[in-house]
N, C-alpha and C. Protein backbone atom coordinates (compact mmCIF):
# COMPACT_ATOMS: atom_id res chain seq x y z
N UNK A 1 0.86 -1.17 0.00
CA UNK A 1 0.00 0.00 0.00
C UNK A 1 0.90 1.23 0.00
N UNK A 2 0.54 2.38 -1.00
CA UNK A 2 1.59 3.34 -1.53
C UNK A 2 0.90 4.52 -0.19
N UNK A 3 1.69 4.93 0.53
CA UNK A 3 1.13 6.34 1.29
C UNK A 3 1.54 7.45 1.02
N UNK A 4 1.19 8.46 0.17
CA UNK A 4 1.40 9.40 -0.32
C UNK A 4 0.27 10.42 -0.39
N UNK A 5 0.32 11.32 -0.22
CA UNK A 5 -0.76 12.20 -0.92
C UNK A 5 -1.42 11.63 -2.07
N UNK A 6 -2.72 11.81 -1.79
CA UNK A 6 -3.41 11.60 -3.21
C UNK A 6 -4.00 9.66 -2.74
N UNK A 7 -3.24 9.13 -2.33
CA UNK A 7 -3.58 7.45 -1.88
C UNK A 7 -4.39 6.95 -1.59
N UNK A 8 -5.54 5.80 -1.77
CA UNK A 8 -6.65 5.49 -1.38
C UNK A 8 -6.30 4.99 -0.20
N UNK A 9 -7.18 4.98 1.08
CA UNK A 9 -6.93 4.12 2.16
C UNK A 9 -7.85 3.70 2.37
N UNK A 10 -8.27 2.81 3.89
CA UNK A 10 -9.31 2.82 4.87
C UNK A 10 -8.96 2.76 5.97
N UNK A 11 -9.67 3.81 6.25
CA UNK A 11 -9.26 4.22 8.18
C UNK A 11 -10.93 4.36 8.93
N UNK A 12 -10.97 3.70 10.40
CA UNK A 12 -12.68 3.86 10.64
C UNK A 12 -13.27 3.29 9.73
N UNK A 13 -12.74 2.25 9.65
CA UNK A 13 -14.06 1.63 8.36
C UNK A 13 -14.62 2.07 7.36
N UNK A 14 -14.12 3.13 6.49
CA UNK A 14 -14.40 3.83 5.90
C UNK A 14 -13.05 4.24 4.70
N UNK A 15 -13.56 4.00 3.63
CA UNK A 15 -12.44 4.62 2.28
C UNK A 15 -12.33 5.95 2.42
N UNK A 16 -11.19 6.34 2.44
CA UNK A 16 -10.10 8.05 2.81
C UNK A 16 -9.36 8.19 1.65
N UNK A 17 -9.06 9.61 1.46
CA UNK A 17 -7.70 9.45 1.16
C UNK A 17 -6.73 10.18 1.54
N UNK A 18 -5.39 10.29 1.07
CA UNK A 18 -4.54 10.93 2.41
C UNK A 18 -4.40 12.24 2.10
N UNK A 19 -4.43 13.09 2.46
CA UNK A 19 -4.06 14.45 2.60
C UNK A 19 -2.98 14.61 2.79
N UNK A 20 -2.49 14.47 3.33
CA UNK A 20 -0.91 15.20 4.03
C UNK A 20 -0.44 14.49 4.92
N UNK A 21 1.13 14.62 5.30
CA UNK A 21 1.45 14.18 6.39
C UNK A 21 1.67 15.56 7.77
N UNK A 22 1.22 14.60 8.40
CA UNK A 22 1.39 15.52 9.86
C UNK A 22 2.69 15.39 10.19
N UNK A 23 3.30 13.85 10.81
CA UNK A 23 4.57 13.95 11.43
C UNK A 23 4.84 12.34 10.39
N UNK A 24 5.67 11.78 11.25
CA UNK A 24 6.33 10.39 10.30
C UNK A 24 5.21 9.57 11.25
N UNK A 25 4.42 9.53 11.88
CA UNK A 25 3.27 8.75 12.32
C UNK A 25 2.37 8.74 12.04
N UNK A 26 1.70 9.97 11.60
CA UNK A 26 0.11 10.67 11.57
C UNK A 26 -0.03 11.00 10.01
N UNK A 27 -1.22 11.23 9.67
CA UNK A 27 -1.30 11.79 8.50
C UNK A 27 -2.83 12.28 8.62
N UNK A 28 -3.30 13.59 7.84
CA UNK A 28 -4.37 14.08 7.44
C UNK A 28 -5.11 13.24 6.01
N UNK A 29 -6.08 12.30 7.01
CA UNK A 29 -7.02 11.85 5.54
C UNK A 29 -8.92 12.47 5.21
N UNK A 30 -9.52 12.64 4.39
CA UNK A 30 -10.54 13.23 4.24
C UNK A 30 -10.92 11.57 3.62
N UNK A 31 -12.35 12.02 4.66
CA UNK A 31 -13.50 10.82 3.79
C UNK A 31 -14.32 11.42 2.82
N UNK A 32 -14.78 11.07 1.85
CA UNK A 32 -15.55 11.26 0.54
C UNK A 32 -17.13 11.84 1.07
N UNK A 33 -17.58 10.68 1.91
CA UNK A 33 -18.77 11.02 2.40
C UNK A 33 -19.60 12.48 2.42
N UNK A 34 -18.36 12.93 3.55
CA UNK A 34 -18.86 14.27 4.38
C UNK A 34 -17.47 14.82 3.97
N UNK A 35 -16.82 14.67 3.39
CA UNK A 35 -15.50 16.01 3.38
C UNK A 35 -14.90 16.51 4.61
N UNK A 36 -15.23 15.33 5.92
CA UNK A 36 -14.40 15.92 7.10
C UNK A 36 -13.10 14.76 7.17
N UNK A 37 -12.28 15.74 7.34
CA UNK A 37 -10.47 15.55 7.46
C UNK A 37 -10.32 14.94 9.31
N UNK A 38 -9.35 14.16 9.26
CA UNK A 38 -9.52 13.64 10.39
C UNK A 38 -8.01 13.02 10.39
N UNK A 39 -6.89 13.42 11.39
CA UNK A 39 -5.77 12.92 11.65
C UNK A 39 -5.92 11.25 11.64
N UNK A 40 -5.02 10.58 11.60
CA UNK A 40 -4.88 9.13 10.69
C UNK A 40 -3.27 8.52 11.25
N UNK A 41 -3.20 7.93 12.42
CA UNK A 41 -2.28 6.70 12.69
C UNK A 41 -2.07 5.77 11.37
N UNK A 42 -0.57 6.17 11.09
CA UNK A 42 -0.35 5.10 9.94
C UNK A 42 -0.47 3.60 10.19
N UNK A 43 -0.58 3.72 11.01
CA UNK A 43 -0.43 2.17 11.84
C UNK A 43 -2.04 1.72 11.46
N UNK A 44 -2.77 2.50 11.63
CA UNK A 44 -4.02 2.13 11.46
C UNK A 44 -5.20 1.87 10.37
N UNK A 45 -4.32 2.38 8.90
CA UNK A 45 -4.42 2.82 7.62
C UNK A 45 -4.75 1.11 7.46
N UNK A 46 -5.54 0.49 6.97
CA UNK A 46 -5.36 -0.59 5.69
C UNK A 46 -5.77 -0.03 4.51
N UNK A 47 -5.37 -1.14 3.29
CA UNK A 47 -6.01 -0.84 2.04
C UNK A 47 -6.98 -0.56 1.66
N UNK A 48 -7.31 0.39 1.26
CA UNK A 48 -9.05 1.12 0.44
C UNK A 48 -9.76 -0.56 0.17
N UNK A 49 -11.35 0.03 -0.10
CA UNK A 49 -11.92 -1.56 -0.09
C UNK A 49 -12.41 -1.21 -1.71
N UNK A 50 -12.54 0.20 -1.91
CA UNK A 50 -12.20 0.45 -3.78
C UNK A 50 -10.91 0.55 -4.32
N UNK A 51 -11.49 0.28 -5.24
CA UNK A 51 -10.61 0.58 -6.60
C UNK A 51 -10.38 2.05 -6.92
N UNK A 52 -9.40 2.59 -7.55
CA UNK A 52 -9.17 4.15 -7.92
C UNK A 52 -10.07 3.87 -9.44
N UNK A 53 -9.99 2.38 -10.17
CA UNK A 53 -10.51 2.66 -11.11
C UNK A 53 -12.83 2.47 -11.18
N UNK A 54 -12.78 2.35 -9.81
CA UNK A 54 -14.27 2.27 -9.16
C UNK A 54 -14.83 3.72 -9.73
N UNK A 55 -16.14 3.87 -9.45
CA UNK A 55 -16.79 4.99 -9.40
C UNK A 55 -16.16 5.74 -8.01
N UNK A 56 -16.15 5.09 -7.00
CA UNK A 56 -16.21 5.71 -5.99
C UNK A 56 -14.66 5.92 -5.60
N UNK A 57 -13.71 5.04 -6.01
CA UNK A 57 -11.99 5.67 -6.29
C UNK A 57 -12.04 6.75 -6.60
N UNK A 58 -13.29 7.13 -8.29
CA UNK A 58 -12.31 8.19 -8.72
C UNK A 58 -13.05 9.69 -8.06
N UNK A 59 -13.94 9.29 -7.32
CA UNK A 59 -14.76 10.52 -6.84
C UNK A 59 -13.70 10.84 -5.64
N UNK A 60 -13.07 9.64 -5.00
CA UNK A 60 -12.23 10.58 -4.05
C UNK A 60 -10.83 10.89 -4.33
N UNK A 61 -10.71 10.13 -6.08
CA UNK A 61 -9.55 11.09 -6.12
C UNK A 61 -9.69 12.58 -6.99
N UNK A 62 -11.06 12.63 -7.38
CA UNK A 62 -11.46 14.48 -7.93
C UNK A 62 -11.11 15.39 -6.28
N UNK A 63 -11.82 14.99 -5.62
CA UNK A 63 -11.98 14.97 -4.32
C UNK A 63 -10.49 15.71 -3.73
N UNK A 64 -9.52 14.61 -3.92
CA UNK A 64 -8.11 15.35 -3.53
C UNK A 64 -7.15 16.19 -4.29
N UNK A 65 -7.85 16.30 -5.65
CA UNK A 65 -7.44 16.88 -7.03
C UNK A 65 -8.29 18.09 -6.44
N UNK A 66 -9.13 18.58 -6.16
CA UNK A 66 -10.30 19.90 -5.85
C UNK A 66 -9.95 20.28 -4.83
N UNK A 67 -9.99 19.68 -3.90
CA UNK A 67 -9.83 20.26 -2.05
C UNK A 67 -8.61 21.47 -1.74
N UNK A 68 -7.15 19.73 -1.96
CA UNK A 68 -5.82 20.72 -1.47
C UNK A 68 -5.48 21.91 -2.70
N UNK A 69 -5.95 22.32 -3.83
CA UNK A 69 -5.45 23.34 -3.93
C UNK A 69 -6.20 24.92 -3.77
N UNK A 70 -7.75 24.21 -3.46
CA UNK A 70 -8.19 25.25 -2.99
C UNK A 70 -7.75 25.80 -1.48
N UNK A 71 -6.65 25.07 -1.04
CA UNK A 71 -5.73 25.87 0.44
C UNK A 71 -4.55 26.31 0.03
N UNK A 72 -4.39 27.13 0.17
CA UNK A 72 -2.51 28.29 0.24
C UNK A 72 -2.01 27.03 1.17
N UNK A 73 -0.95 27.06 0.34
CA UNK A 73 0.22 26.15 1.39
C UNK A 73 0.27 27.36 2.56
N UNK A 74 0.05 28.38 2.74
CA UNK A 74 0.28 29.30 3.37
C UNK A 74 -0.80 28.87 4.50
N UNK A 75 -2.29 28.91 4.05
CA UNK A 75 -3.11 28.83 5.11
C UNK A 75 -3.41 27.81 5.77
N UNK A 76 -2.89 26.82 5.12
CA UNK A 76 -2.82 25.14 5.31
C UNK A 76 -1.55 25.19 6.41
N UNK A 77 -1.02 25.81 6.45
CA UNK A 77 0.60 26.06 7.19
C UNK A 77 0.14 26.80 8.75
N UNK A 78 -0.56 27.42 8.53
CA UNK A 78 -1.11 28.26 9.52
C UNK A 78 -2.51 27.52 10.35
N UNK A 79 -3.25 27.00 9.52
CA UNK A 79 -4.19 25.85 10.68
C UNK A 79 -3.33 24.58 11.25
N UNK A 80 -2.43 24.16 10.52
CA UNK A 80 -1.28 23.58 11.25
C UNK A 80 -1.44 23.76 12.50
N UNK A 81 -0.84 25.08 12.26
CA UNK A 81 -0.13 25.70 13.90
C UNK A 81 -1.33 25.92 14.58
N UNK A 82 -2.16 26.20 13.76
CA UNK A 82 -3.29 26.59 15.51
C UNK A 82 -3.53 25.42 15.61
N UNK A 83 -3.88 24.49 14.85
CA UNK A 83 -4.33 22.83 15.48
C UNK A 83 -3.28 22.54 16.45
N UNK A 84 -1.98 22.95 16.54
CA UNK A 84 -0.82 22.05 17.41
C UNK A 84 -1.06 23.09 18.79
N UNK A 85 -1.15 24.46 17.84
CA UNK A 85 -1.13 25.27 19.44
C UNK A 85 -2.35 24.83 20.49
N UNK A 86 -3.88 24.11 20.05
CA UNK A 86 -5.06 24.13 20.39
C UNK A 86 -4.94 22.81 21.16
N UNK A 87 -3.95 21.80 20.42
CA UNK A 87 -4.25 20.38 20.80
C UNK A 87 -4.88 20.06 21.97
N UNK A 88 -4.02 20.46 22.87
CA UNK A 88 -4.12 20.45 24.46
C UNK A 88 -5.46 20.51 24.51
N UNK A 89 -6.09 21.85 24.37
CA UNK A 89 -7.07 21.97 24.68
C UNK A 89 -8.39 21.34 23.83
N UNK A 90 -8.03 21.12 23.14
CA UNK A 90 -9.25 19.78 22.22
C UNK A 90 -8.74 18.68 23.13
N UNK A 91 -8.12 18.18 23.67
CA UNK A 91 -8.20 16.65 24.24
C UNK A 91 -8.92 16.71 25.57
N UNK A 92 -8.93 17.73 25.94
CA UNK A 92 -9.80 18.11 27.36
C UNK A 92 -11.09 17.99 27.21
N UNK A 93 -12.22 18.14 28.05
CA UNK A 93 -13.55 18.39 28.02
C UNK A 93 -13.65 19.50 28.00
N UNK A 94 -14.72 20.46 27.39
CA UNK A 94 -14.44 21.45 27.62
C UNK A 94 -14.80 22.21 29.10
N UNK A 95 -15.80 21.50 29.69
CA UNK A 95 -15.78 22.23 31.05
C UNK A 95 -14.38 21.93 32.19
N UNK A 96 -13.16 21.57 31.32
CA UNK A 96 -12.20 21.93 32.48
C UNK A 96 -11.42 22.56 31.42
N UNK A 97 -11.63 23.46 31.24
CA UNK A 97 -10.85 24.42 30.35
C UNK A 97 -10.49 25.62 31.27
N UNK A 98 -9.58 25.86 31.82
CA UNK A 98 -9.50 27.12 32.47
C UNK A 98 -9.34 28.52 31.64
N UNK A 99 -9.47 29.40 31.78
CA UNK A 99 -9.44 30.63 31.77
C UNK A 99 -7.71 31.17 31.35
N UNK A 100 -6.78 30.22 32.33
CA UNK A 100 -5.39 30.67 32.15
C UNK A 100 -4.85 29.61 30.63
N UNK A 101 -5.51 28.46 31.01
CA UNK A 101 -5.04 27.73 29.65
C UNK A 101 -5.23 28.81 28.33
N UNK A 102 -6.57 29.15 27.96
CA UNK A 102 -6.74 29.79 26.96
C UNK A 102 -6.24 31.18 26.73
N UNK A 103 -6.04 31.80 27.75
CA UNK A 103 -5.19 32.95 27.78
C UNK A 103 -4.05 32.50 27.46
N UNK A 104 -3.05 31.63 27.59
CA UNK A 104 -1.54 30.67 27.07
C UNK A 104 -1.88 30.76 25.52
N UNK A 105 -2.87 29.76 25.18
CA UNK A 105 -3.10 29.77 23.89
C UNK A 105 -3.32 30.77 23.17
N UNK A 106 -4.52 31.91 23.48
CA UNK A 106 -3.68 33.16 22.52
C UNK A 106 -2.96 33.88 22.63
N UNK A 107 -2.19 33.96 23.76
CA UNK A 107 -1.27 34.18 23.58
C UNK A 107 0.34 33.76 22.63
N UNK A 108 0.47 32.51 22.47
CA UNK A 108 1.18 32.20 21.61
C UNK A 108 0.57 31.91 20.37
N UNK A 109 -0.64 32.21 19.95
CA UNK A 109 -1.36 32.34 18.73
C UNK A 109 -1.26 33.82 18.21
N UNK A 110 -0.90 34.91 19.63
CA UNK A 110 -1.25 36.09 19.08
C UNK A 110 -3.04 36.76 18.38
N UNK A 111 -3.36 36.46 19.43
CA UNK A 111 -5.14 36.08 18.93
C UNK A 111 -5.48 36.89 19.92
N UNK A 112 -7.04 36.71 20.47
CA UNK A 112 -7.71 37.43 21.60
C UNK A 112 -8.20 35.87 21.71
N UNK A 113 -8.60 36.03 23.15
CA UNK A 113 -9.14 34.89 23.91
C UNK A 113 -10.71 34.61 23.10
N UNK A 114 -11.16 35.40 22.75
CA UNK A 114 -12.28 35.01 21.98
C UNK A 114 -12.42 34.31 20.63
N UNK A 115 -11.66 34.17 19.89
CA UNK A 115 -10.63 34.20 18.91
C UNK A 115 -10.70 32.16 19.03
N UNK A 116 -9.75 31.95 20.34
CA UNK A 116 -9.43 30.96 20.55
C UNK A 116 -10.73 30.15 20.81
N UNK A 117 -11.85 30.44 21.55
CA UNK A 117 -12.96 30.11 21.91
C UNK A 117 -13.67 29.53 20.70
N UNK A 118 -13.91 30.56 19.88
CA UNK A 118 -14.41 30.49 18.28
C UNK A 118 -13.67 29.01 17.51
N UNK A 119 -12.80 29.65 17.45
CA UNK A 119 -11.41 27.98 16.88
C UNK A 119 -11.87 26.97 17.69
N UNK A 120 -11.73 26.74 18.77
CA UNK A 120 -12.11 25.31 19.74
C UNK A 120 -13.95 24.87 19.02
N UNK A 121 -14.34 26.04 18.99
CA UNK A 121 -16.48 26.07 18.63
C UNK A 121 -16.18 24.90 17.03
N UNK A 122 -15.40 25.57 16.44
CA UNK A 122 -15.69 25.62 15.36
C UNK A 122 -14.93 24.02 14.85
N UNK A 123 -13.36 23.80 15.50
CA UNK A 123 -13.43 22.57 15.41
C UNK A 123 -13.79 21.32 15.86
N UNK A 124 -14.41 21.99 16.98
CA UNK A 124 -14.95 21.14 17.41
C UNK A 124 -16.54 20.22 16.97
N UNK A 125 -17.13 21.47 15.69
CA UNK A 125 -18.21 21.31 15.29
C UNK A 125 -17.95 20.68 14.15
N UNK A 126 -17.05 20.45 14.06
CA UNK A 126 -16.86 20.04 11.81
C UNK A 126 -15.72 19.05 12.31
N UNK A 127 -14.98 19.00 13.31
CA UNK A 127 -13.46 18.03 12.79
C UNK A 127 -12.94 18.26 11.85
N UNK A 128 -13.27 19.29 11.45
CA UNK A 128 -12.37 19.45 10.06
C UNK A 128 -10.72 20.50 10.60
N UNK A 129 -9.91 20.50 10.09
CA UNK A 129 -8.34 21.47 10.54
C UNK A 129 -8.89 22.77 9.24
N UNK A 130 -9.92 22.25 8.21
CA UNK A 130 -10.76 23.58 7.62
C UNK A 130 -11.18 24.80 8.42
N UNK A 131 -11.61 24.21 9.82
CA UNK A 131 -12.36 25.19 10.64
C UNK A 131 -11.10 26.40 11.27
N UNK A 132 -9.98 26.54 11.29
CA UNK A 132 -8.74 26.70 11.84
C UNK A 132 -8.49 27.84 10.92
């Protein structure tokens, strides 16, 4: 199985394909379904259960042909960073979120605390690193 950008997988029981790499572990894959992007343990990747030459291969590879270049490597570079700066606070619940945590966070976002609130709302509503 080839892992590259552009690659059919299945992750969650479900045909993906890969987006990007995060680190040498992780990778950004989008499902076809719903168009939400969802970090991806390579470890956890098996082989797509289509074909690229399927109907439904080639819809998710228009899919990764359409998506990444409608993002600036620039802005794609920049939800990066707020996803890494936010992490912390997405793995929490949100009712133990303190007040000083999120003040940390925009602060090294350079944001307003409201700012950060909005970002947590928003990815938290889509899973998408789109919302960022």
């Amino acid at each position: 199985m080839q892992l590259v950008p552009g690659s059919l997988v299945r992750f969650r029981d479900r045909d993906a394909i890969i987006l990007d790499f995060v680190d040498l572990e992780t990778v950004l894959v989008e499902f076809g379904a719903d168009a939400s992007i969802h970090p991806a343990k390579i470890t956890e990747l098996l082989p797509p259960t289509v074909s690229r030459d399927s109907a439904e291969g080639q819809r998710l590879a228009r899919l990764s042909e359409v998506a990444l270049p409608l993002i600036s490597d620039r802005r794609w570079q920049s939800a990066r960073e707020r996803l890494d700066a936010l992490r912390e606070l997405l793995l929490q619940p949100k009712h133990t979120r303190s007040p000083a945590q999120i003040q940390a966070a925009a602060e090294r976002l350079n944001k307003s605390r409201a700012t950060v609130y909005r970002w947590l709302e928003r990815y938290e509503t889509t899973g998408s690193i789109r919302a960022l």
